[in-house]
N, C-alpha and C. Protein backbone atom coordinates (compact mmCIF):
# COMPACT_ATOMS: atom_id res chain seq x y z
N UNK A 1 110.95 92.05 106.10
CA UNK A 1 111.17 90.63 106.34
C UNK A 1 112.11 90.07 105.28
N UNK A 2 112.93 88.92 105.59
CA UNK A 2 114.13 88.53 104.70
C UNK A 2 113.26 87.60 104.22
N UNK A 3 113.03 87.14 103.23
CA UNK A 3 112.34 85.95 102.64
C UNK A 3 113.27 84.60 102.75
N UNK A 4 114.18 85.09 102.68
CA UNK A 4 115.15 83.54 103.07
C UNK A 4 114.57 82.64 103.88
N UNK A 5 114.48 83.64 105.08
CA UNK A 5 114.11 83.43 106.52
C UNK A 5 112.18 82.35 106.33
N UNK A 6 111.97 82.37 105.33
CA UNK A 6 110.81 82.05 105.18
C UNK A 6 110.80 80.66 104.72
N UNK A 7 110.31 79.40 105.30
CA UNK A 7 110.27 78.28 104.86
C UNK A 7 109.60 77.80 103.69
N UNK A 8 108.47 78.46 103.27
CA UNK A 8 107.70 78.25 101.95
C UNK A 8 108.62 78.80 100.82
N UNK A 9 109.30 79.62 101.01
CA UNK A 9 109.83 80.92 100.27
C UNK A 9 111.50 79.80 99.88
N UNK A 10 111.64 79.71 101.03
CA UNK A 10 113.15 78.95 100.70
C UNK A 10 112.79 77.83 99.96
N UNK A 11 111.47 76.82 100.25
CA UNK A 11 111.18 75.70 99.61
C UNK A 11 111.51 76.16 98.20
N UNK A 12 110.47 77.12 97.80
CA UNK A 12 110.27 77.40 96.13
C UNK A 12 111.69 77.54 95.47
N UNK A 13 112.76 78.12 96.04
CA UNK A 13 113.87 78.88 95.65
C UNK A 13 114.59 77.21 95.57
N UNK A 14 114.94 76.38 96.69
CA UNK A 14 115.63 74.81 96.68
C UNK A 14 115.00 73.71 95.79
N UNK A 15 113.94 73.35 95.55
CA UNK A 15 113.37 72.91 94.96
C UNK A 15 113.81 72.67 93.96
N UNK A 16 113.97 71.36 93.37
CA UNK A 16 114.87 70.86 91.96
C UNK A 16 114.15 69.38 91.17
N UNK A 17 114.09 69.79 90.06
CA UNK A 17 114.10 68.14 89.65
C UNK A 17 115.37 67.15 89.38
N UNK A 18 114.71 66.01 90.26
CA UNK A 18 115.71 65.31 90.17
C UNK A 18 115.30 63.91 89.62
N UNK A 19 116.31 63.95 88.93
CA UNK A 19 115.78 62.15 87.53
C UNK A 19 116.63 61.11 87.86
N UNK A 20 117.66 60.93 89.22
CA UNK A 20 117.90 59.50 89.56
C UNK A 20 117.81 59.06 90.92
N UNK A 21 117.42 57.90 91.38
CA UNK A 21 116.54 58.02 92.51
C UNK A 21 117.31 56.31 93.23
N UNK A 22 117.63 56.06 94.50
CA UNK A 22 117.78 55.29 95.40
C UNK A 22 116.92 54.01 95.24
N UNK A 23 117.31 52.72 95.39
CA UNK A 23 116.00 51.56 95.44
C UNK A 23 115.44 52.22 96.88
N UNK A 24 115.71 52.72 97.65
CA UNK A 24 114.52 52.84 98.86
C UNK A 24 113.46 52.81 98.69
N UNK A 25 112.44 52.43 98.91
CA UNK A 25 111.04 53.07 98.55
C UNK A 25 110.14 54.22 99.34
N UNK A 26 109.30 54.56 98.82
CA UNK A 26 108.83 55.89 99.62
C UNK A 26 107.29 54.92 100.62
N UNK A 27 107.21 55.36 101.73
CA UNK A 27 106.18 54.91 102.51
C UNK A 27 104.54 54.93 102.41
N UNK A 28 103.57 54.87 102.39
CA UNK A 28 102.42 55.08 102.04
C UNK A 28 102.59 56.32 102.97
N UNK A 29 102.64 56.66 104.01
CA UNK A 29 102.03 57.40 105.13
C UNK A 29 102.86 58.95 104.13
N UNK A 30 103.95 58.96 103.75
CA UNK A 30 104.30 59.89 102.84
C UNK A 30 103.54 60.37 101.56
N UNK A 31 103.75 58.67 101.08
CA UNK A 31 103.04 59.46 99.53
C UNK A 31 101.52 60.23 99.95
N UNK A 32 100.43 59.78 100.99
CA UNK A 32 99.40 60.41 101.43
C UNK A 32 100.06 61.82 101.69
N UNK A 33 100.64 61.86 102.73
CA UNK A 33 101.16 63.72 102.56
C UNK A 33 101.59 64.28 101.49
N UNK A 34 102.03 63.92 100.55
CA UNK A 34 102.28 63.65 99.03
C UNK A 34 100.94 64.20 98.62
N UNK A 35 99.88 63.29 98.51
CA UNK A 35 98.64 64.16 97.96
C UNK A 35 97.71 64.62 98.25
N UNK A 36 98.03 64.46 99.80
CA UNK A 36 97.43 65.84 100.42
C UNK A 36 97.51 67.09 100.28
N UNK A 37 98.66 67.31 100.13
CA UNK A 37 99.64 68.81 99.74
C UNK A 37 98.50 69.11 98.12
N UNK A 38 98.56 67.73 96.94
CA UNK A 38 97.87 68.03 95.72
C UNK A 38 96.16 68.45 96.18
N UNK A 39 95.57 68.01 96.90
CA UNK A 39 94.65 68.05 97.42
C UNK A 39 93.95 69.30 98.01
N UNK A 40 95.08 70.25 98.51
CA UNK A 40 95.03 71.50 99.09
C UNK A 40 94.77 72.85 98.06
N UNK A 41 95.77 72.61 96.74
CA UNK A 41 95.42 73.26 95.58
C UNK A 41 94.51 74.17 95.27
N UNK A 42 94.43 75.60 95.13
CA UNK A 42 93.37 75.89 94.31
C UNK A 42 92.58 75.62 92.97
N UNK A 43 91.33 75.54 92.80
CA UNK A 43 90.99 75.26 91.80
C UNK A 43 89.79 76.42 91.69
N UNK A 44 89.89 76.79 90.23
CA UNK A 44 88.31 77.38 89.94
C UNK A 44 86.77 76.93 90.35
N UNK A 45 85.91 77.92 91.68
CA UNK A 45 84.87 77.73 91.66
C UNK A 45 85.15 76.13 92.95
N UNK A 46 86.14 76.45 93.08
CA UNK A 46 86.75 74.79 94.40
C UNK A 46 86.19 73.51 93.76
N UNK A 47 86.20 73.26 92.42
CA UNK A 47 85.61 72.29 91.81
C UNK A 47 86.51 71.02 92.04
N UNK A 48 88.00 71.04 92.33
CA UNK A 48 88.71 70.36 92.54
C UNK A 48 88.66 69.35 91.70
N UNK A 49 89.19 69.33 90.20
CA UNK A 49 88.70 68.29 89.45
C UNK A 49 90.03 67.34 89.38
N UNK A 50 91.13 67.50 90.10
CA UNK A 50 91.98 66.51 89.58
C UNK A 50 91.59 65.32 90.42
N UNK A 51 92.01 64.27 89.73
CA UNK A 51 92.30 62.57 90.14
C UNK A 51 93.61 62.00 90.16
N UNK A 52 93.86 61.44 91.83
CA UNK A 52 95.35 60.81 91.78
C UNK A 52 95.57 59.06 91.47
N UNK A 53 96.54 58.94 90.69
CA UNK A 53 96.39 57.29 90.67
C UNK A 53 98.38 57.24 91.30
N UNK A 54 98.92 56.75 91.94
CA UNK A 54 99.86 56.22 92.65
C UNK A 54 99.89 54.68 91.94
N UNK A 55 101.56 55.08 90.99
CA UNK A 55 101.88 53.45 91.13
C UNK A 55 103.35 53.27 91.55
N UNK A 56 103.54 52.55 92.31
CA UNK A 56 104.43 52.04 93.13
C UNK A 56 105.30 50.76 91.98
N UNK A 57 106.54 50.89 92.03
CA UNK A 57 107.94 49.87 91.61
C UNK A 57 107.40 48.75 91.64
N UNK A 58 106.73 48.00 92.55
CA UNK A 58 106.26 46.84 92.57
C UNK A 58 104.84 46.70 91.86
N UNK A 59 104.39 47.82 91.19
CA UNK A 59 103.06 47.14 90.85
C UNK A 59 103.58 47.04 88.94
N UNK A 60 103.00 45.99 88.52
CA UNK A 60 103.29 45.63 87.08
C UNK A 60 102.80 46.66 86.26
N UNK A 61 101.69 47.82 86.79
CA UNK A 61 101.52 48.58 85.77
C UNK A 61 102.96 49.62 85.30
N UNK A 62 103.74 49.88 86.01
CA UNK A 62 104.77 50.67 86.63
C UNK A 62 105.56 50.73 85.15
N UNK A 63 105.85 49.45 84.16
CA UNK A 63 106.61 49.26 83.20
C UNK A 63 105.96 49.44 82.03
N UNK A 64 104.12 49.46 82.41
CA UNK A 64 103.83 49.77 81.08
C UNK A 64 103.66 51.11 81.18
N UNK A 65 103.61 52.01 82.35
CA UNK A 65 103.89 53.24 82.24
C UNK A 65 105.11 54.03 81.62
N UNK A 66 105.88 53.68 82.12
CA UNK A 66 107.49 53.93 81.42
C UNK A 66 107.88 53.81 79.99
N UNK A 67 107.40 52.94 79.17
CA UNK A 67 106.98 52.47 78.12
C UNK A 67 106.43 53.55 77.31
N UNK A 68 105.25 54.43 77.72
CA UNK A 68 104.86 55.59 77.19
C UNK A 68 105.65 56.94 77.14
N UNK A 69 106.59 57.21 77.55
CA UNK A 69 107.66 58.11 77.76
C UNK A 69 108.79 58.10 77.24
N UNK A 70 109.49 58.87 76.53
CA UNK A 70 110.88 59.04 76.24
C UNK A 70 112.04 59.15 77.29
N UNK A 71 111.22 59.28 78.54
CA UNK A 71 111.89 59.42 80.13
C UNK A 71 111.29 57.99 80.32
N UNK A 72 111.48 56.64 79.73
CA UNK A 72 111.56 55.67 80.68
C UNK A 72 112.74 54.71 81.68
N UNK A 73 114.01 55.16 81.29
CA UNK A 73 114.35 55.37 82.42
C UNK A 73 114.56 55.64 83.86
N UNK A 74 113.69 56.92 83.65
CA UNK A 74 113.26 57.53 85.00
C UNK A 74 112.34 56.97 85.79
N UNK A 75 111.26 56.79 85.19
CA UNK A 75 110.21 55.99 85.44
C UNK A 75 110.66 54.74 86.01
N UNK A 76 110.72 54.05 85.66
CA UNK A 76 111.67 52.55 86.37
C UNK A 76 112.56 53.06 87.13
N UNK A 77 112.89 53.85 87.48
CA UNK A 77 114.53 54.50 88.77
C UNK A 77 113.53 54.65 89.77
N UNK A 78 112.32 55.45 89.74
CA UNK A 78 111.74 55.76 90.34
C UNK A 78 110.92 54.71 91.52
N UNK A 79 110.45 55.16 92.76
CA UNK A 79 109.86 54.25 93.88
C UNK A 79 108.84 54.53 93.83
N UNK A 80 108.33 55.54 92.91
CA UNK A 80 106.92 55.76 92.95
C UNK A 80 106.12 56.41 91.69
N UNK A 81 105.24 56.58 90.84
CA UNK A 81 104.98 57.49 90.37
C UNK A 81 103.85 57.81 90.57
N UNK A 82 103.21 59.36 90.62
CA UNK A 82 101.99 60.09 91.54
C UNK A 82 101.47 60.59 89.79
N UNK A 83 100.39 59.99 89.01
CA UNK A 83 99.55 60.31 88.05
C UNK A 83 98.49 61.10 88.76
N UNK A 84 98.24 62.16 87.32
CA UNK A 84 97.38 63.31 87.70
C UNK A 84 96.77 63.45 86.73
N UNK A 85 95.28 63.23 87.09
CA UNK A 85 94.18 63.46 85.63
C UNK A 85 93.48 64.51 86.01
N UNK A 86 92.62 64.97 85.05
CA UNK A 86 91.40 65.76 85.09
C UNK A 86 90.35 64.81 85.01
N UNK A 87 89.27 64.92 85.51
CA UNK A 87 88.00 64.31 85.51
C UNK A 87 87.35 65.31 84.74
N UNK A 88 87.09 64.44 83.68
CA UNK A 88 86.48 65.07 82.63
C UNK A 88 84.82 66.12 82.57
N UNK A 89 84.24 65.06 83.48
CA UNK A 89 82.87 65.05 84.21
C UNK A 89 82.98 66.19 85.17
N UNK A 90 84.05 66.40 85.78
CA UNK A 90 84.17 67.45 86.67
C UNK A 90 84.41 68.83 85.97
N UNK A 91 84.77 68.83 85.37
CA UNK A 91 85.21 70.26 84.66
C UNK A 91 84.65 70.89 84.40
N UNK A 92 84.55 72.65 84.54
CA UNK A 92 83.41 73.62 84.58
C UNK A 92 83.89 75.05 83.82
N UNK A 93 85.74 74.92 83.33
CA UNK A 93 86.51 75.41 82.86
C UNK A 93 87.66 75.24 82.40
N UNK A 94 88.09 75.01 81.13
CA UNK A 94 88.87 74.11 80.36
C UNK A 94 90.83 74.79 80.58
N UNK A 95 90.45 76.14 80.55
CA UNK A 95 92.02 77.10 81.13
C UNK A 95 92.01 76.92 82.68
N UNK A 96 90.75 77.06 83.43
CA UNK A 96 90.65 77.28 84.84
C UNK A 96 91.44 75.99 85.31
N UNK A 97 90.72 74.81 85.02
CA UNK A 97 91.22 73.12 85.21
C UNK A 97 92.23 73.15 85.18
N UNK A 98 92.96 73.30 83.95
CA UNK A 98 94.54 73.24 83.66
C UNK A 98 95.54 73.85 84.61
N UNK A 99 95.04 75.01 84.89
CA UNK A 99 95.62 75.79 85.91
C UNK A 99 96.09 75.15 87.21
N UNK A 100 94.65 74.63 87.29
CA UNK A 100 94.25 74.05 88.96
C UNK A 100 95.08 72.93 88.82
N UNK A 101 95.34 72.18 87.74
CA UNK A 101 95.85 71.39 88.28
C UNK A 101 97.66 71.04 87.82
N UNK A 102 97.70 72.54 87.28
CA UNK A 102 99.36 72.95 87.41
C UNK A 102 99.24 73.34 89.16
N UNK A 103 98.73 73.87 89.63
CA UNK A 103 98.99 74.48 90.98
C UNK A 103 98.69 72.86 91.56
N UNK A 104 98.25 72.09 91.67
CA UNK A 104 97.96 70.67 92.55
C UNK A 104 99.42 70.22 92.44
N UNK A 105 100.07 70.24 90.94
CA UNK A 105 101.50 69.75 90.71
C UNK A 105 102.35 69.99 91.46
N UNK A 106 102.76 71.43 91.14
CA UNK A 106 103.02 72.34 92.02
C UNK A 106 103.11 71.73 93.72
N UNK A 107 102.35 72.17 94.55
CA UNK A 107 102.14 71.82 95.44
C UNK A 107 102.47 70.88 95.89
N UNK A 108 102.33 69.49 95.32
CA UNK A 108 103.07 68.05 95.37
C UNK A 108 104.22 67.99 95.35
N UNK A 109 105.15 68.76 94.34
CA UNK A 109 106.55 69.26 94.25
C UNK A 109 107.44 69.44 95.52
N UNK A 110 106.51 70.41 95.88
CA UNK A 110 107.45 71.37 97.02
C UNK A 110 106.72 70.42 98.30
N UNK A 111 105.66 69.78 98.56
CA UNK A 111 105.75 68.43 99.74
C UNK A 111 107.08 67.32 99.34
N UNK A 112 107.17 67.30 97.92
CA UNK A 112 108.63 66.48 98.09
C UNK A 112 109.25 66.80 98.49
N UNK A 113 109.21 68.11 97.79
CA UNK A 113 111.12 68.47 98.39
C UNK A 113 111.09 68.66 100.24
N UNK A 114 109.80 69.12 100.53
CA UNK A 114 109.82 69.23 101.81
C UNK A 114 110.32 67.83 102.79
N UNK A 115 109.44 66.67 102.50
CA UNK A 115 109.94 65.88 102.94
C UNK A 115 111.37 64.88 102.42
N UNK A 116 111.87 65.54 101.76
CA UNK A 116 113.39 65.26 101.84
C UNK A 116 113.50 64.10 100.52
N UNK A 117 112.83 64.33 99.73
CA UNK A 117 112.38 63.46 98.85
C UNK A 117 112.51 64.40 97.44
N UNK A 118 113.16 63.24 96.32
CA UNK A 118 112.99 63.98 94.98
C UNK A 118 112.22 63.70 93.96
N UNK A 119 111.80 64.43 92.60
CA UNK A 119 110.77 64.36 91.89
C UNK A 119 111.17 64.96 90.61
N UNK A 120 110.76 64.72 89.50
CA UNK A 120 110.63 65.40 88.32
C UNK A 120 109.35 64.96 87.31
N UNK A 121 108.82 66.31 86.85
CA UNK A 121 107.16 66.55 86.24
C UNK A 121 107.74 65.99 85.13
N UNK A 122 107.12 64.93 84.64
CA UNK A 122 107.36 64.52 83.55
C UNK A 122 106.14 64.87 82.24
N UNK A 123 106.41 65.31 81.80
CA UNK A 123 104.80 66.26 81.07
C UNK A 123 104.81 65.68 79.97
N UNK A 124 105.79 64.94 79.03
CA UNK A 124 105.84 64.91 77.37
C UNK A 124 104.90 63.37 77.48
N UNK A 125 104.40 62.70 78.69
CA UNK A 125 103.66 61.01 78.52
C UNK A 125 102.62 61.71 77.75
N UNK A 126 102.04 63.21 78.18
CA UNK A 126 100.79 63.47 77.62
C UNK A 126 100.53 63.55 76.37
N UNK A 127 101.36 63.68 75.39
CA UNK A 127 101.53 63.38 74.40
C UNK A 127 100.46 62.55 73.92
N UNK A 128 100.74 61.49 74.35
CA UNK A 128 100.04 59.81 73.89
C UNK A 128 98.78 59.44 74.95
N UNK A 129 97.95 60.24 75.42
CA UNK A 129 96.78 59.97 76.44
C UNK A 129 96.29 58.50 76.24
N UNK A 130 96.14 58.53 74.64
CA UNK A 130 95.73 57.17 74.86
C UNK A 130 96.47 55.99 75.25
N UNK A 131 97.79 55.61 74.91
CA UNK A 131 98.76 54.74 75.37
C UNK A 131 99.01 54.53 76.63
N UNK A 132 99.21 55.97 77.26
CA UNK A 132 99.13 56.33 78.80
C UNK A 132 98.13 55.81 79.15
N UNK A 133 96.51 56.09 79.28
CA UNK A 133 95.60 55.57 79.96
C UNK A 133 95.35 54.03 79.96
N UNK A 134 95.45 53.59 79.14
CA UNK A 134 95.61 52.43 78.61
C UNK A 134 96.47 51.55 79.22
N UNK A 135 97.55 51.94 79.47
CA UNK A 135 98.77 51.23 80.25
C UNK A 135 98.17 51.32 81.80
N UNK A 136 97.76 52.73 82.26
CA UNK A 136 97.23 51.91 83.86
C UNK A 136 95.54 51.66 83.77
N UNK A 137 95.36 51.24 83.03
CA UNK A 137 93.88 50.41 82.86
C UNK A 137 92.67 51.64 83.26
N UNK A 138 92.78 52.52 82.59
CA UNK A 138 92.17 53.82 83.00
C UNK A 138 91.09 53.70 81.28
N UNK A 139 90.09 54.64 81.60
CA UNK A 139 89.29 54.90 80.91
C UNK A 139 89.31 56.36 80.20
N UNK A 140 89.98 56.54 78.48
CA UNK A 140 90.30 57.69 77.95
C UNK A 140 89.50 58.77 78.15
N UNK A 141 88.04 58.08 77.81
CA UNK A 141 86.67 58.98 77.94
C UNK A 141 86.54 59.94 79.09
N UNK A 142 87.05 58.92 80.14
CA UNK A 142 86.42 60.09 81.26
C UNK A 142 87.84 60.76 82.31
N UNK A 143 88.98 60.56 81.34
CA UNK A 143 90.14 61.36 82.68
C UNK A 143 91.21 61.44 80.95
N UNK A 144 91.45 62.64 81.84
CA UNK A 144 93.04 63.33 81.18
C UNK A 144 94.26 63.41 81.79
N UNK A 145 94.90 62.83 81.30
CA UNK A 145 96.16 62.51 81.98
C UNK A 145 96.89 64.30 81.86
N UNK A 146 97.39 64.72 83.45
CA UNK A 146 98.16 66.11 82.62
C UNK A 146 99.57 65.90 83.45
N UNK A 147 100.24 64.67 83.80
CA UNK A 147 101.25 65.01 84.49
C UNK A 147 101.64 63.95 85.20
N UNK A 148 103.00 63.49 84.81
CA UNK A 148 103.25 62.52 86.17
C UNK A 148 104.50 62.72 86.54
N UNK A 149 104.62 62.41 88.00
CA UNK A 149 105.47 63.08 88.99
C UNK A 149 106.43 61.52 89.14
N UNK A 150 107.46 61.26 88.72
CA UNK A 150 108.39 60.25 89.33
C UNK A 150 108.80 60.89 90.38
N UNK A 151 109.01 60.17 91.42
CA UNK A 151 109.70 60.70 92.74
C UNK A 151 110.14 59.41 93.03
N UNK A 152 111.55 60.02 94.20
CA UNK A 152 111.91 58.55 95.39
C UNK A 152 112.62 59.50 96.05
N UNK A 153 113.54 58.89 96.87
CA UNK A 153 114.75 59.31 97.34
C UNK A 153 115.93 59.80 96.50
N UNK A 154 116.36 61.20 96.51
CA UNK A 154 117.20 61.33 95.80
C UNK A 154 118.68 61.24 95.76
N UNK A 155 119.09 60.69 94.20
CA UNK A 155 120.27 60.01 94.01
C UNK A 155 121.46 60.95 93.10
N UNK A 156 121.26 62.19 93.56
CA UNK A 156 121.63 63.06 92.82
C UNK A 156 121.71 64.52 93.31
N UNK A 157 122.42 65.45 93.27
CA UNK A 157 122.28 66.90 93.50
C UNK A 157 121.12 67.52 92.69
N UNK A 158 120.12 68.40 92.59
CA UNK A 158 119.51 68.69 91.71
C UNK A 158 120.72 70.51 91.31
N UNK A 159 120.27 70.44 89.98
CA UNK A 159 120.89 72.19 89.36
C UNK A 159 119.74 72.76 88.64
N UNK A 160 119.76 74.37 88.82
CA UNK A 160 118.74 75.35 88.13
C UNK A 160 119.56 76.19 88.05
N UNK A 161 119.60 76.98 86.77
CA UNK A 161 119.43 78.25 86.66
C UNK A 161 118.04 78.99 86.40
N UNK A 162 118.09 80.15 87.04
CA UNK A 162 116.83 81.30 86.71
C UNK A 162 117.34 82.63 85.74
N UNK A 163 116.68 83.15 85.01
CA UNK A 163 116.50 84.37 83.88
C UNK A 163 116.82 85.08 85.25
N UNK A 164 117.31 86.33 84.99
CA UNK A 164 116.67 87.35 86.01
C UNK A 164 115.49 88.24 86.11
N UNK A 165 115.19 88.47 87.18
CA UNK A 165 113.41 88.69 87.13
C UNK A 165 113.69 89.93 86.04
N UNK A 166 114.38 90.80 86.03
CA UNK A 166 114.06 91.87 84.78
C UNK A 166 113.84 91.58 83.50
N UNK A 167 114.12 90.58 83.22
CA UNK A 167 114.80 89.63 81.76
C UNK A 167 112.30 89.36 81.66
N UNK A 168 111.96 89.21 82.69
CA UNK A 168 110.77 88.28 82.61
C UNK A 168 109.80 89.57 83.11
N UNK A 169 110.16 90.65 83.48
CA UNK A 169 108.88 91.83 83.51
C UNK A 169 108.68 92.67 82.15
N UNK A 170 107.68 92.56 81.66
CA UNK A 170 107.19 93.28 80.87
C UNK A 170 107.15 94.72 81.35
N UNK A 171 107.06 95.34 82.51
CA UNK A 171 107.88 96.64 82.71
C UNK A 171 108.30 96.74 84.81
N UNK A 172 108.50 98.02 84.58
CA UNK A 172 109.12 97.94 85.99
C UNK A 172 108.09 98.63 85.95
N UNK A 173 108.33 98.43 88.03
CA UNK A 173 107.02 98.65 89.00
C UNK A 173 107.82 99.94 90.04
């Protein structure tokens, strides 16, 4: 089988971050397929511990989010941003969680790109959990911020380079 030929397969390979974004805004009925896709995720033991908070251009928390980031820029370009915590209370494995909810990221990613829509993981807000939580009126104690996804419409080509897979095997198979 050609993997090209494969739509999941081509997703992973097209897939780009992209950091400038259209005033359009993105639709509710999207961003839901948006975290549905996060929703689908594996997690250790199916504990499913992440939590989504969605803030949208128009809501005032939007600027004190941006505010916490060295990417605030982006954040304000953006029509949407898709926050991703851990529920603290939920957690049953501290590597397992993390995982699970790199793969929820993940997953959200490639529903962007699927629906024709762009995104970039902005990871360094975590830095400052407390500033972050704080800014969307969240409670430090009980959620961990591990990730937020600016997305909109994209205003830009995305570019990657990849290592070559030999460069990244510890031996041949």
């Amino acid at each position: 089988m050609d993997s090209r030929d494969n739509p999941v397969l081509q997703a992973i390979r097209e897939r780009r971050s992209i950091r400038k974004f259209t005033e359009e805004p993105v639709d509710k009925q999207t961003l839901t397929a948006i975290l549905e896709a996060g929703q689908w995720a594996p997690s250790g033991m199916n504990n499913q511990p992440w939590r989504f908070l969605v803030v949208t251009r128009d809501d005032p928390r939007m600027e004190k989010l941006a505010v916490c980031t060295k990417y605030t820029p982006i954040v304000r370009a953006s029509a949407a941003c898709i926050c991703v915590f851990l529920d603290k209370g939920a957690l049953y494995d501290e590597m397992k969680d993390h995982q699970g909810a790199g793969a929820c990221l993940q997953n959200m990613l490639l529903a962007i790109h699927a629906l024709g829509l762009g995104a970039v993981w902005i990871g360094q807000i975590v830095n400052d959990q407390t500033a972050a939580l704080s800014a969307l009126g969240l409670d430090v104690a009980a959620l961990e911020l591990q990730a937020v996804l600016a997305l909109g419409h994209p205003d830009q080509k995305g570019a990657a380079k990849r290592k070559p897979l030999s460069e990244l095997m510890l031996e041949d198979f």
